[in-house]
Protein backbone atom coordinates (compact mmCIF):
# COMPACT_ATOMS: atom_id res chain seq x y z
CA UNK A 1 11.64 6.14 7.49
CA UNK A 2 13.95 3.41 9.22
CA UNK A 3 15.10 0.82 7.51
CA UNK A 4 18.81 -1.13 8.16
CA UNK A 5 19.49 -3.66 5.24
CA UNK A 6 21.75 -5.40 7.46
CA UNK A 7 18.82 -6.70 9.41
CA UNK A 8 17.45 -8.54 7.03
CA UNK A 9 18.38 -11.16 4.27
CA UNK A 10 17.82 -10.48 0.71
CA UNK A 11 15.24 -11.98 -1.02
CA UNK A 12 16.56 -12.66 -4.93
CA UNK A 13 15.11 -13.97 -8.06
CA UNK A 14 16.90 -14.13 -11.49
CA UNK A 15 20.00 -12.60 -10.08
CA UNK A 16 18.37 -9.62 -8.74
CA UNK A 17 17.05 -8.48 -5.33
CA UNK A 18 13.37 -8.40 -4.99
CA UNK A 19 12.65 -8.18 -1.30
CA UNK A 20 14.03 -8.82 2.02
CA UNK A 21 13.68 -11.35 4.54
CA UNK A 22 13.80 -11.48 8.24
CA UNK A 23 16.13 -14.01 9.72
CA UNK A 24 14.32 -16.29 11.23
CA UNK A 25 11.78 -16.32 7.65
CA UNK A 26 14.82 -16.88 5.62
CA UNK A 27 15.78 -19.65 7.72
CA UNK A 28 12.50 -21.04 7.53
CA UNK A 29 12.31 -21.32 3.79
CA UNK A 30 15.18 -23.53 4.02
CA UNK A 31 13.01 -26.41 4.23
CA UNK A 32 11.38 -25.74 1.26
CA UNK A 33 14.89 -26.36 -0.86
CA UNK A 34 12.55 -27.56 -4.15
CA UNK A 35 11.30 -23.50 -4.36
CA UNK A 36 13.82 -21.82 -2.21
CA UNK A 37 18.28 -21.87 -1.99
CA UNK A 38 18.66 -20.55 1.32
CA UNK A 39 21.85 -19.37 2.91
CA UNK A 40 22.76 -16.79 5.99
CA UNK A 41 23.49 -14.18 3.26
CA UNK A 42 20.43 -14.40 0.68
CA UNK A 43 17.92 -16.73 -0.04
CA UNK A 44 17.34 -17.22 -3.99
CA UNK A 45 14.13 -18.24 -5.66
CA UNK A 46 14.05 -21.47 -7.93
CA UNK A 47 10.37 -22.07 -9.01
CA UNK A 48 7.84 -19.34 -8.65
CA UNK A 49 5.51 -21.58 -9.22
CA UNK A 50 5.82 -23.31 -5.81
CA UNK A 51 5.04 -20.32 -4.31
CA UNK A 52 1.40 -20.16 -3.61
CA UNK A 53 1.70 -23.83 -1.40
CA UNK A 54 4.58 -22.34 0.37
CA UNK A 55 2.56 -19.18 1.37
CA UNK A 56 -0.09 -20.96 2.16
CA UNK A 57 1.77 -23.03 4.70
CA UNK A 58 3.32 -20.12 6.17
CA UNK A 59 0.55 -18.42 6.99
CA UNK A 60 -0.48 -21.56 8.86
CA UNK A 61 2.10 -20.97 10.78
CA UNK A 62 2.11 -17.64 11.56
CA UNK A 63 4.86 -16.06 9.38
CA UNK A 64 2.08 -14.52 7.34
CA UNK A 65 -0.58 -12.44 9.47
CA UNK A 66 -3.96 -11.17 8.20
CA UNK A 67 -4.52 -13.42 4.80
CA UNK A 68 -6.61 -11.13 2.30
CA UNK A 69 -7.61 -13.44 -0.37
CA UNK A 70 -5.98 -10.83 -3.00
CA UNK A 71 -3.15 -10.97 -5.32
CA UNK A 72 0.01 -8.81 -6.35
CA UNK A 73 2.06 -8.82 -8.72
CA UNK A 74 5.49 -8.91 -8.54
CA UNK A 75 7.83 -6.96 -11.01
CA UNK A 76 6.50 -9.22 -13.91
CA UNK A 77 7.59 -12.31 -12.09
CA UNK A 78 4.75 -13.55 -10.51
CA UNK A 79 1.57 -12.90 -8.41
CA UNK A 80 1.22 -13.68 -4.55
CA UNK A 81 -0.94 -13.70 -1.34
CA UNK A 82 -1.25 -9.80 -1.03
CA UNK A 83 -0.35 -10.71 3.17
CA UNK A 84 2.96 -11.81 1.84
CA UNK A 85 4.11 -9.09 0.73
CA UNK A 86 5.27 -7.49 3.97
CA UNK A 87 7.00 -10.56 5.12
CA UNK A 88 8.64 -11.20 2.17
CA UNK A 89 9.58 -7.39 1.85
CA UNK A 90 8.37 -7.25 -1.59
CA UNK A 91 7.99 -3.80 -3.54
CA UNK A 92 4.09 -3.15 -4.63
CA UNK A 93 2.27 -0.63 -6.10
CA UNK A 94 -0.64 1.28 -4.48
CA UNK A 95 -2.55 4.83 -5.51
CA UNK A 96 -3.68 7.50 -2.69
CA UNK A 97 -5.86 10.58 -3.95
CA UNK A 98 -5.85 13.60 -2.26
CA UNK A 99 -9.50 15.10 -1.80
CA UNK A 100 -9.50 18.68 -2.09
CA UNK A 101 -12.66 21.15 -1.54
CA UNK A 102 -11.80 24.86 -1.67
CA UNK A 103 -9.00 25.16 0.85
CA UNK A 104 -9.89 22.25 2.61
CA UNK A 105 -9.11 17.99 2.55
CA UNK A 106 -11.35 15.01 2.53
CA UNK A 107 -9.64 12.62 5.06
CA UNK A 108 -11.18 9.23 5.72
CA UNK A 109 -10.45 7.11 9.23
CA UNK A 110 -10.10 3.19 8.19
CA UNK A 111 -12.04 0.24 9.64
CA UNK A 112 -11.37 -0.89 13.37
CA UNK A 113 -11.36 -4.14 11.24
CA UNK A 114 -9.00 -3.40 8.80
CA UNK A 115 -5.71 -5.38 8.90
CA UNK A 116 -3.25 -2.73 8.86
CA UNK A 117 -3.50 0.78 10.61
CA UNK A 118 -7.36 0.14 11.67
CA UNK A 119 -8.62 3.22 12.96
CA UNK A 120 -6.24 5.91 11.65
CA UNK A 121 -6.91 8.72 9.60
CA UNK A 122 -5.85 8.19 5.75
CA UNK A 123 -6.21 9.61 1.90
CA UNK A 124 -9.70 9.90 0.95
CA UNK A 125 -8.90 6.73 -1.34
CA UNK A 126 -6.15 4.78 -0.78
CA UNK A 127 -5.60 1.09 -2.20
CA UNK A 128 -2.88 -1.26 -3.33
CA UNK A 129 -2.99 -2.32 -7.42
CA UNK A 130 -3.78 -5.93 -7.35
CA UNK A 131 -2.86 -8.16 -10.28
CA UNK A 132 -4.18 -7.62 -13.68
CA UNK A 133 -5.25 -3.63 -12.92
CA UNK A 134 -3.68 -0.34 -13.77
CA UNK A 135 -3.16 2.91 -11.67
CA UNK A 136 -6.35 4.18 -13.19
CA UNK A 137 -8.18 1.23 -12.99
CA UNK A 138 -7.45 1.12 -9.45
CA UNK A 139 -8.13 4.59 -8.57
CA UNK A 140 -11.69 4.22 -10.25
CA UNK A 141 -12.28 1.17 -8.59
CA UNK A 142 -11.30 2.22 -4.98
CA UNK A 143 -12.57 5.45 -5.39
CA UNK A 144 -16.30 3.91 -5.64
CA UNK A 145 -15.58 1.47 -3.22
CA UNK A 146 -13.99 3.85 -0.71
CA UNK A 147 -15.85 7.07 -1.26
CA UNK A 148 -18.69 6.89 -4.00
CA UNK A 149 -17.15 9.00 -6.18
CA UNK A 150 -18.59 7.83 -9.55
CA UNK A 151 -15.83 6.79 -12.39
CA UNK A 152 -16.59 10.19 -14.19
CA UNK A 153 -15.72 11.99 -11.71
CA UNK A 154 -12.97 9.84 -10.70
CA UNK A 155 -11.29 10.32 -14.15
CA UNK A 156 -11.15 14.24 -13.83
CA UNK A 157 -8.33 13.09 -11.29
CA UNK A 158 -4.97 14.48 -11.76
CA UNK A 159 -1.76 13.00 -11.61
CA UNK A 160 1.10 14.39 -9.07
CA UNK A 161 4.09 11.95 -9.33
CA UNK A 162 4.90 9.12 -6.90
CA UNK A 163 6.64 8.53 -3.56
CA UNK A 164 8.60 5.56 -2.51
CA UNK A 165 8.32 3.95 0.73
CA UNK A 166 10.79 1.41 2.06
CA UNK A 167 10.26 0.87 6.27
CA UNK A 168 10.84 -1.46 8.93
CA UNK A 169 7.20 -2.90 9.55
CA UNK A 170 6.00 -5.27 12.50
CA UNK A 171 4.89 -8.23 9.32
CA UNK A 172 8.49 -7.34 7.73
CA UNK A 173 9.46 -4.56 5.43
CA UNK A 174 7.05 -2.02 3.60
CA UNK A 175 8.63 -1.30 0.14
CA UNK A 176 6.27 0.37 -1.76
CA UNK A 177 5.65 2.47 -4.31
CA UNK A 178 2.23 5.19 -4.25
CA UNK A 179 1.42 6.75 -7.23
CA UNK A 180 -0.35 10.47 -5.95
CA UNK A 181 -3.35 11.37 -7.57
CA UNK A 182 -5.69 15.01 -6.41
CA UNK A 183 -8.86 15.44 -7.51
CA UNK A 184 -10.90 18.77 -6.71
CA UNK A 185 -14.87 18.09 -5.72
CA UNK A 186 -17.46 20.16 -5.48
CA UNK A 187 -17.76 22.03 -1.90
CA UNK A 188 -21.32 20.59 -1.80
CA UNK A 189 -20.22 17.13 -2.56
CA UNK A 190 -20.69 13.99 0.24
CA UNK A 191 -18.41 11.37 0.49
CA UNK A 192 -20.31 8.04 0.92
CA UNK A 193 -18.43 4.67 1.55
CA UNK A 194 -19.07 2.03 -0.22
CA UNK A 195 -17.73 -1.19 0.98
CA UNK A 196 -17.47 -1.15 5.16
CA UNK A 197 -13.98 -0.10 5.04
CA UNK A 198 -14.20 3.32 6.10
CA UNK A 199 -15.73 3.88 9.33
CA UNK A 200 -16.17 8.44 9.19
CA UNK A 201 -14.77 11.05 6.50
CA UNK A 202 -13.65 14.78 8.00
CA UNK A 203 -13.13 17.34 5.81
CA UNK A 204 -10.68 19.95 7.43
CA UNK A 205 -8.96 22.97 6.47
CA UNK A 206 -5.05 22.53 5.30
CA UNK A 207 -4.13 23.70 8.16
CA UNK A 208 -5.87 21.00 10.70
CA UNK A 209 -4.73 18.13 7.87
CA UNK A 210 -1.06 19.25 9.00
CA UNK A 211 -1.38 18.77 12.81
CA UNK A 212 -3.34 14.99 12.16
CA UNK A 213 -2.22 11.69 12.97
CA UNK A 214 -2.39 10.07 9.85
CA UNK A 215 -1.34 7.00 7.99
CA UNK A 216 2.58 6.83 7.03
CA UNK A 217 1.81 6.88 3.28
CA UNK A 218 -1.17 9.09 3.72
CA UNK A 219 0.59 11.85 5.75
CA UNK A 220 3.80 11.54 2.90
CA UNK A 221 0.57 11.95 0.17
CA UNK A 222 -1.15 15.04 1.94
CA UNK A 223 2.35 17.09 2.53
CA UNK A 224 2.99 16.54 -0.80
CA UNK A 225 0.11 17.87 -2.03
CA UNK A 226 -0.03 20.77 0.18
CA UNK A 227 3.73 21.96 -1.11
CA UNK A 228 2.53 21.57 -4.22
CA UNK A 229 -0.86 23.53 -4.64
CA UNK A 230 -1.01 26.74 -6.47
CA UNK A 231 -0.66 29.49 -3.51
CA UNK A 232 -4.04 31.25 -2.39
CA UNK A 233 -4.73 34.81 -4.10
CA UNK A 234 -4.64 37.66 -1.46
């Protein structure tokens, strides 16, 4: 991962940093000096509530690419544009699960249309948490969406700790943390998606999952999975 804090400006709220800011952002929000106290060194929040018409302007302008129409929320502070969070270089939350069959791994290849990595290879579900769900709630929700795995079978999901992502990005900074979830199907089962976002599934042995292009996140999720499963008998 590359990421050099002195590129960017901090982002703060409440006397704490919450995200980061490139340069010539920070130096936008300056005009906004009824939401925003903007320096050269950090730029501090002052109403969160102004937020939403700020956003909304800056994505007008460009500063904001690929609007979604979804919210996060932000360490108990408030919720915002899910697009913003990149540019603003705010830490979300998102859950991956690792498909397993036997000794092989569901992959699934995103949408050409999707607004970030379209095309590439990723987790077999793999969504952010959007305000007002849980970790669980997510990963049954995506999980239908993404795969048609039914909730029951989504629940039999396992938990295997988290990663944290923090990376230069072209929208901003990626800070992010992925909550790692495997779930083992049934060899026979078909993965059938759900909601256009997924364009093919492959399911390929561990070994062919190593030598993929995948996803940043979803490449961090399948290594870690594949240090941690139980070793094959002889």
């Amino acid at each position: 991962m590359s990421f050099k804090a002195s590129r960017y400006v901090p982002f703060m709220a409440g006397g704490r940093r919450i995200g980061w800011l490139q340069p010539e952002l920070a130096a936008r929000l300056a005009s906004f000096p009824h939401v925003f106290s903007a320096g050269a060194e950090r730029v501090n929040l002052l109403d969160a509530e102004g937020l939403t018409p700020v956003v909304e302007a800056l994505a007008k302008e460009g500063f904001i690419p690929g609007w979604r129409n979804e919210r996060y929320r932000i360490e108990d502070l408030f919720d915002i544009e899910r697009a913003a969070a990149r540019p603003f270089g705010l830490t979300t939350q998102a859950v991956h699960l690792n498909g397993v069959a036997g000794e092989r791994m569901w992959l699934a290849r995103r949408s050409a249309t999707k607004q970030i990595d379209p095309g590439m290879l990723d987790n077999l579900v793999a969504g952010g948490i959007g305000s007002g769900f849980s970790v669980l709630e997510t990963l049954i929700k995506e999980a239908w969406e993404e795969a048609g795995i039914p909730a029951e079978l989504a629940r039999k999901a396992t938990a295997g700790g988290t990663i944290q992502v923090l990376r230069e990005v072209p929208e901003g900074v990626q800070s992010e943390i992925v909550s790692i979830y495997d779930l083992e199907l049934p060899e026979d089962w078909l993965p059938q998606n759900q909601d256009g976002e997924v364009s093919e599934f492959k399911l390929l042995a561990f070994s062919e999952v190593e030598r993929e292009v995948l996803t940043f996140e979803a490449a961090l999720v399948a290594r870690d999975y594949l240090k941690r499963r139980p070793a094959r008998a002889p």
